[in-house]
N, C-alpha and C. Protein backbone atom coordinates (compact mmCIF):
# COMPACT_ATOMS: atom_id res chain seq x y z
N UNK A 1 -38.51 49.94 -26.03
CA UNK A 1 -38.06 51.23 -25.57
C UNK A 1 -36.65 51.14 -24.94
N UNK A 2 -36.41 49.99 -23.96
CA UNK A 2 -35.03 49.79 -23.93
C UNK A 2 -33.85 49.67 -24.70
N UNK A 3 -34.66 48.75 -25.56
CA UNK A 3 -33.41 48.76 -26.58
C UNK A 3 -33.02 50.19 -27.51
N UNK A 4 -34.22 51.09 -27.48
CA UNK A 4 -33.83 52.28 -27.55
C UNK A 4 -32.85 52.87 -27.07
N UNK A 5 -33.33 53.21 -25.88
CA UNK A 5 -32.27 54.15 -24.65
C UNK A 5 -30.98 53.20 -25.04
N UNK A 6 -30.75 51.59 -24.99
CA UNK A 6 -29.32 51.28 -25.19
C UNK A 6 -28.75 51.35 -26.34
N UNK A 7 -29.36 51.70 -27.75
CA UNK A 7 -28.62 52.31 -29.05
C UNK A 7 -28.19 53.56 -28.63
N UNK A 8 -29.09 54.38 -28.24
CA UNK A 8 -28.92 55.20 -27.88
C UNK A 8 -26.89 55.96 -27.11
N UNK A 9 -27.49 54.97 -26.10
CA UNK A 9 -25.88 55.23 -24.92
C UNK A 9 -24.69 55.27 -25.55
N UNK A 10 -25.15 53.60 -26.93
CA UNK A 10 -24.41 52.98 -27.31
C UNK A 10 -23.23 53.94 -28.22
N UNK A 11 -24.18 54.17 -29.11
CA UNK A 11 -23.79 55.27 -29.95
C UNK A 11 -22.99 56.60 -29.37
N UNK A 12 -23.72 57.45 -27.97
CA UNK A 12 -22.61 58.49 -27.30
C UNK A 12 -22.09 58.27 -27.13
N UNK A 13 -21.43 57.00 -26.50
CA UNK A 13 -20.35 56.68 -25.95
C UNK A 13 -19.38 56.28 -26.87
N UNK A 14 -19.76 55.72 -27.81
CA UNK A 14 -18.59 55.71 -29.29
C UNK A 14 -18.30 56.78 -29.43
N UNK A 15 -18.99 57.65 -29.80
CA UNK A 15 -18.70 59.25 -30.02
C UNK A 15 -17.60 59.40 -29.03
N UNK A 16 -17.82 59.91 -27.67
CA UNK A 16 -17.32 59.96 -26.97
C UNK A 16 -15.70 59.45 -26.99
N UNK A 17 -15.74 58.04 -27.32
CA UNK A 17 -14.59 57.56 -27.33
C UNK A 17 -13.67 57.54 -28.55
N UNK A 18 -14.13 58.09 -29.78
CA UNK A 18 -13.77 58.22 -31.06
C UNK A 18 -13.09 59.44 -31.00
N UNK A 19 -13.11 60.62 -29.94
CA UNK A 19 -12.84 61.94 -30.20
C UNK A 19 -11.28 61.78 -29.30
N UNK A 20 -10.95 60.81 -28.69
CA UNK A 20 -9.99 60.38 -27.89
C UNK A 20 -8.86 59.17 -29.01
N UNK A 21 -7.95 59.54 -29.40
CA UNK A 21 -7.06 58.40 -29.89
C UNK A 21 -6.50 57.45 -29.19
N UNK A 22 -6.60 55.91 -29.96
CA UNK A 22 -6.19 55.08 -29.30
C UNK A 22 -4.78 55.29 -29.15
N UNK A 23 -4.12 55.69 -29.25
CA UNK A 23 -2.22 55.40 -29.30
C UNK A 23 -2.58 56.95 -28.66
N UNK A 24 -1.79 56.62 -27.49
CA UNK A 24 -0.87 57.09 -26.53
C UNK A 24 -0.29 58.25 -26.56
N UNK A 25 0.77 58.26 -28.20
CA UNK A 25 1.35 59.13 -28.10
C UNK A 25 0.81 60.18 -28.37
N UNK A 26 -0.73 60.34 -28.96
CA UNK A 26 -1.12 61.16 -28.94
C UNK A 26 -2.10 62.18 -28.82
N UNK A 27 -2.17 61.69 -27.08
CA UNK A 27 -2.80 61.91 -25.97
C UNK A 27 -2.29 63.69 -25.57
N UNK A 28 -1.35 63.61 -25.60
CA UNK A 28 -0.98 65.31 -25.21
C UNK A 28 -0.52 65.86 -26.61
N UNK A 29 -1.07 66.33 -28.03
CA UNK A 29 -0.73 66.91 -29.19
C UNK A 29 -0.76 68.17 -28.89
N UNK A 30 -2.31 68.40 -28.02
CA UNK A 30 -2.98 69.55 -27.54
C UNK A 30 -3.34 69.79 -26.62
N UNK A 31 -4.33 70.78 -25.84
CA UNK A 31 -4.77 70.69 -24.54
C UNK A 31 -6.62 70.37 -25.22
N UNK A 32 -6.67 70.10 -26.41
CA UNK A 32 -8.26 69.78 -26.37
C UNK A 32 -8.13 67.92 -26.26
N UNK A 33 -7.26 67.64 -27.32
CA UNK A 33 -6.91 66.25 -26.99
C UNK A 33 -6.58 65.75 -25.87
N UNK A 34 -5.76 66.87 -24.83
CA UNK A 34 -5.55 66.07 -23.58
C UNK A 34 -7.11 66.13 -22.95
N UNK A 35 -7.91 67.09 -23.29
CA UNK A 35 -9.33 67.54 -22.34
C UNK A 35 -9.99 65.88 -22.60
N UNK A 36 -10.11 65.88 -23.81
CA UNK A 36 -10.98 64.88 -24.50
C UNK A 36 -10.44 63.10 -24.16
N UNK A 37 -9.21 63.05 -23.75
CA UNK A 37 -8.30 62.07 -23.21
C UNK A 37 -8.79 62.17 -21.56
N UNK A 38 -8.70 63.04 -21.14
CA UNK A 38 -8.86 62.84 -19.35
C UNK A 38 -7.44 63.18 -18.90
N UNK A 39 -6.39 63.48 -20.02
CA UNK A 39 -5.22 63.28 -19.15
C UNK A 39 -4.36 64.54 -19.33
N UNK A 40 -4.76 66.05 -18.62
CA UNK A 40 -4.44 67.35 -19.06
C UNK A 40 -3.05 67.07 -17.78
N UNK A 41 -3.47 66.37 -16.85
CA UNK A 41 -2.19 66.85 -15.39
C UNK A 41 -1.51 66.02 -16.32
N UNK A 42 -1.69 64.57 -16.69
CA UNK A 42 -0.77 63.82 -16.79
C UNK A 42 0.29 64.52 -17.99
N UNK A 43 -0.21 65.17 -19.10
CA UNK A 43 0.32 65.69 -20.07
C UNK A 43 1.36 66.73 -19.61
N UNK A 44 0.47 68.00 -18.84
CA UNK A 44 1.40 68.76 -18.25
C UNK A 44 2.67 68.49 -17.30
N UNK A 45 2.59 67.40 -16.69
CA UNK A 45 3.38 67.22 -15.87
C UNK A 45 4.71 66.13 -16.49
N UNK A 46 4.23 65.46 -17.30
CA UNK A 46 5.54 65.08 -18.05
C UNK A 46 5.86 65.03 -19.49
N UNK A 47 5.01 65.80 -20.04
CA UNK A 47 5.56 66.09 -21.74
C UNK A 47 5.47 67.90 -21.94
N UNK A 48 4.41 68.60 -21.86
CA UNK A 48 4.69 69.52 -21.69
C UNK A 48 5.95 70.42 -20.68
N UNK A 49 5.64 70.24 -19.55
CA UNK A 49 6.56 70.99 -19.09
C UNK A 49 8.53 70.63 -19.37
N UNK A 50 8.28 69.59 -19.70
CA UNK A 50 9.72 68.36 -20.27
C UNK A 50 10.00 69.41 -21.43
N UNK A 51 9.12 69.64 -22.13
CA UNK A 51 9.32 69.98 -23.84
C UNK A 51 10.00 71.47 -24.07
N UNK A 52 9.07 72.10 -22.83
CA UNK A 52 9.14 73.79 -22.89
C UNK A 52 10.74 73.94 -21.99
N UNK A 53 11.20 72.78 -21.33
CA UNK A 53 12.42 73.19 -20.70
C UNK A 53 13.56 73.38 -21.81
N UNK A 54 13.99 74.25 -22.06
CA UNK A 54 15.18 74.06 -23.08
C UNK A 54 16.34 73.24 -22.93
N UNK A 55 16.87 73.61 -21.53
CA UNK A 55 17.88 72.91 -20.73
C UNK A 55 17.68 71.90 -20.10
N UNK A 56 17.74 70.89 -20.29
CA UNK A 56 17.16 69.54 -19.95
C UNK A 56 18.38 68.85 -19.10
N UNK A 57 19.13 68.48 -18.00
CA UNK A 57 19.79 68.17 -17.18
C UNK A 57 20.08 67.23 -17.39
N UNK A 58 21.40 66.36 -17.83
CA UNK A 58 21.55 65.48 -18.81
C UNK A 58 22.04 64.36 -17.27
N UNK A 59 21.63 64.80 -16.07
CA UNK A 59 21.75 63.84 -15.13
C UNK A 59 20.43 63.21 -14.72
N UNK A 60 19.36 63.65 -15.46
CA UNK A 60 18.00 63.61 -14.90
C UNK A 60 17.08 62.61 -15.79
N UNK A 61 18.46 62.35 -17.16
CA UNK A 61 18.13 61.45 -18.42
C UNK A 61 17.59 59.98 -17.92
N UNK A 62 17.30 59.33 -18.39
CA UNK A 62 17.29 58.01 -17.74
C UNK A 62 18.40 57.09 -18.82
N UNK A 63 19.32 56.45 -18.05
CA UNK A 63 20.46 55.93 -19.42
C UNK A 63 19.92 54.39 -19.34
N UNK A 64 20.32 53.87 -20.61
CA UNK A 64 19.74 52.44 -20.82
C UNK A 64 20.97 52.55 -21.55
N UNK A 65 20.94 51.16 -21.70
CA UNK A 65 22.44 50.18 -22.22
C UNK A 65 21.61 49.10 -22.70
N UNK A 66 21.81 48.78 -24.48
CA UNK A 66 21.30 47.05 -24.05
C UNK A 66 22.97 46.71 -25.19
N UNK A 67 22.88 45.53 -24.86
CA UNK A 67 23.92 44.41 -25.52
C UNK A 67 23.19 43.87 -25.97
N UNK A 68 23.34 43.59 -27.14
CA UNK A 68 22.67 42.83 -28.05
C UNK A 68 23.17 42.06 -29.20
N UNK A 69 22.94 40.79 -29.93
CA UNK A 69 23.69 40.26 -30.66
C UNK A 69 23.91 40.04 -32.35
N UNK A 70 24.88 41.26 -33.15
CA UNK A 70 24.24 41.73 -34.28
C UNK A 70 24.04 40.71 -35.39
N UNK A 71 23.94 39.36 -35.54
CA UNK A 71 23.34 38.52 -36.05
C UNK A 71 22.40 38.06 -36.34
N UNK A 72 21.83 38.14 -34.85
CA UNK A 72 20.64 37.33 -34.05
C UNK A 72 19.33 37.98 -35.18
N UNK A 73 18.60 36.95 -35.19
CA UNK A 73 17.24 37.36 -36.08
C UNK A 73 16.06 37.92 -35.22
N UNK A 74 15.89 37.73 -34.31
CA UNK A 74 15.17 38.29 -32.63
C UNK A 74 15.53 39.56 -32.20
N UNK A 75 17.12 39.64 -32.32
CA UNK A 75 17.49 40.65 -31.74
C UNK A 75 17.02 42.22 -32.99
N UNK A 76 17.61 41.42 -34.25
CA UNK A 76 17.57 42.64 -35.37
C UNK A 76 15.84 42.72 -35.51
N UNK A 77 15.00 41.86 -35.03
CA UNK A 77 13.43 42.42 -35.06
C UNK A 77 13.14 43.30 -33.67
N UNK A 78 13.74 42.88 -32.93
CA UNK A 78 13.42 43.86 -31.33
C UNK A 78 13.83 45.31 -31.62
N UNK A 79 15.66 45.48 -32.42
CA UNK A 79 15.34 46.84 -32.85
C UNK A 79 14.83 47.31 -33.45
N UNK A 80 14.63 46.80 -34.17
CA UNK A 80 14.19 47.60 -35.58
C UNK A 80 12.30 47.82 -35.15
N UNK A 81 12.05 46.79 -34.31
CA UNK A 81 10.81 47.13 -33.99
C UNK A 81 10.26 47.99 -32.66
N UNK A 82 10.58 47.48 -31.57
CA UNK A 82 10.25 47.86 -30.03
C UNK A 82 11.27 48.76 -29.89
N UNK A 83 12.41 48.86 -29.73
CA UNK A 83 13.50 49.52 -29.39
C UNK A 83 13.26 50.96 -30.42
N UNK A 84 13.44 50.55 -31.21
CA UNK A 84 12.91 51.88 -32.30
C UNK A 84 11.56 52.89 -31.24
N UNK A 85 10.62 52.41 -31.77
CA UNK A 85 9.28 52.69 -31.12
C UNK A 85 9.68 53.31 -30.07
N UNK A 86 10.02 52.45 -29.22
CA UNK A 86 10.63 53.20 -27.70
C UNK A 86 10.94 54.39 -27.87
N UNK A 87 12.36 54.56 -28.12
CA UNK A 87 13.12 55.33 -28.38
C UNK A 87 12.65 56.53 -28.96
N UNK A 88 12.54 56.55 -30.41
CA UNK A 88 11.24 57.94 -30.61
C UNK A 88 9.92 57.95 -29.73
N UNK A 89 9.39 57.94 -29.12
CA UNK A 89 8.58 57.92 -28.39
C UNK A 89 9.03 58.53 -27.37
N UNK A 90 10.14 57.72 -26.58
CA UNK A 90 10.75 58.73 -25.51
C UNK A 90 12.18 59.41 -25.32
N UNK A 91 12.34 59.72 -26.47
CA UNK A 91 14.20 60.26 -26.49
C UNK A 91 14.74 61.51 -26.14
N UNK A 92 13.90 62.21 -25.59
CA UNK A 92 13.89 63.55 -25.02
C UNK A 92 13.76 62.92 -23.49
N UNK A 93 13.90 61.92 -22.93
CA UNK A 93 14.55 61.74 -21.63
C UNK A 93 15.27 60.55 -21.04
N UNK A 94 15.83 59.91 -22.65
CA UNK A 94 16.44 58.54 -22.81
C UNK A 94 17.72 59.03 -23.21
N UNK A 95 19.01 58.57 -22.36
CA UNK A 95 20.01 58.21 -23.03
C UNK A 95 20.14 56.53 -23.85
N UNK A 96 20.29 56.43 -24.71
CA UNK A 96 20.06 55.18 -25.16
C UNK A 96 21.71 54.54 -25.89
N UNK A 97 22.23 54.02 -25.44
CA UNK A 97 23.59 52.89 -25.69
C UNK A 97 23.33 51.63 -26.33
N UNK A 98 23.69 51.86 -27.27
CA UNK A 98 23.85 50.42 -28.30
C UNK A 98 25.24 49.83 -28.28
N UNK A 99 25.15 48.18 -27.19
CA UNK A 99 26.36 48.09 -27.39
C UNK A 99 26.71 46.61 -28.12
N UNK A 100 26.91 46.51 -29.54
CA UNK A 100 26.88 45.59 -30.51
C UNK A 100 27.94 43.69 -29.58
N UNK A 101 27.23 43.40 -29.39
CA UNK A 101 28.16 42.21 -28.70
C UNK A 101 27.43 40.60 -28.65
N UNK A 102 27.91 39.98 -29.13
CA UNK A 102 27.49 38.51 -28.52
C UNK A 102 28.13 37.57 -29.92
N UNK A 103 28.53 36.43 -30.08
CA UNK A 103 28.75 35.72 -30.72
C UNK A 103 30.46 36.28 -31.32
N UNK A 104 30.82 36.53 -29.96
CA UNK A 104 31.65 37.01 -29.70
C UNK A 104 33.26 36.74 -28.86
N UNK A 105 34.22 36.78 -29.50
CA UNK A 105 35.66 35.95 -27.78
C UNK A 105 36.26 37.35 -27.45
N UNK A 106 36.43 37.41 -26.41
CA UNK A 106 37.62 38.40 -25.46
C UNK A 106 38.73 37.42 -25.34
N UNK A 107 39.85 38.28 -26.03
CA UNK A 107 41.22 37.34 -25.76
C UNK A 107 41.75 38.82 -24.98
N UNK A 108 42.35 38.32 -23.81
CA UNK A 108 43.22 38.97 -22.98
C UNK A 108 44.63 38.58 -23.69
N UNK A 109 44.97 39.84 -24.07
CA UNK A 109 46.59 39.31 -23.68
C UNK A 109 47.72 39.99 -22.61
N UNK A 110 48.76 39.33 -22.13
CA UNK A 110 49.85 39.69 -21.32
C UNK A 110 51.00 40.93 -21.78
């Protein structure tokens, strides 16, 4: 009979957790997905109300800078992979600066 009741749980609670997406981003699509997520404040408070602002305060951006080295085999997988990702994910409050450098000389001259 136990092992009943624990197929049982077993099974709602998949349910349960199946109606919720694993990835993140799309946790606030809706307000049933955010219901079904747990995360309606968290949604409202920084993607919704972010989205519906038209005028977005370009001092309020968060700016990032990376230097990076356009050769590098690490570097061209970080963008093309993480940095990417990032970036669409959060570019409605990212300024984002690509500044191509390394394997590189600075000659000063007089």
């Amino acid at each position: 009979m136990k092992f009943l009741y624990f197929i049982l749980i077993l099974a709602f609670s998949n349910e349960l957790l199946a109606s919720c997406p694993k990835n993140p981003a799309e946790w606030c699509l809706n307000i049933e997905q955010a219901k079904s997520c747990n995360t309606v404040k968290q949604c409202w408070d920084n993607v919704w109300s972010v989205k519906n602002n038209d005028q977005i305060d370009l001092g309020s951006l968060v700016n990032f800078t990376l230097y990076y080295e356009t050769l590098c085999p690490d570097c061209k997988n970080f963008m093309s992979s993480q940095i990417l990702e990032a970036f669409l994910t959060v570019k409605d409050i990212m300024n984002l600066t690509l500044v191509p450098y390394g394997n590189a000389k600075v000659i000063f001259e007089k």
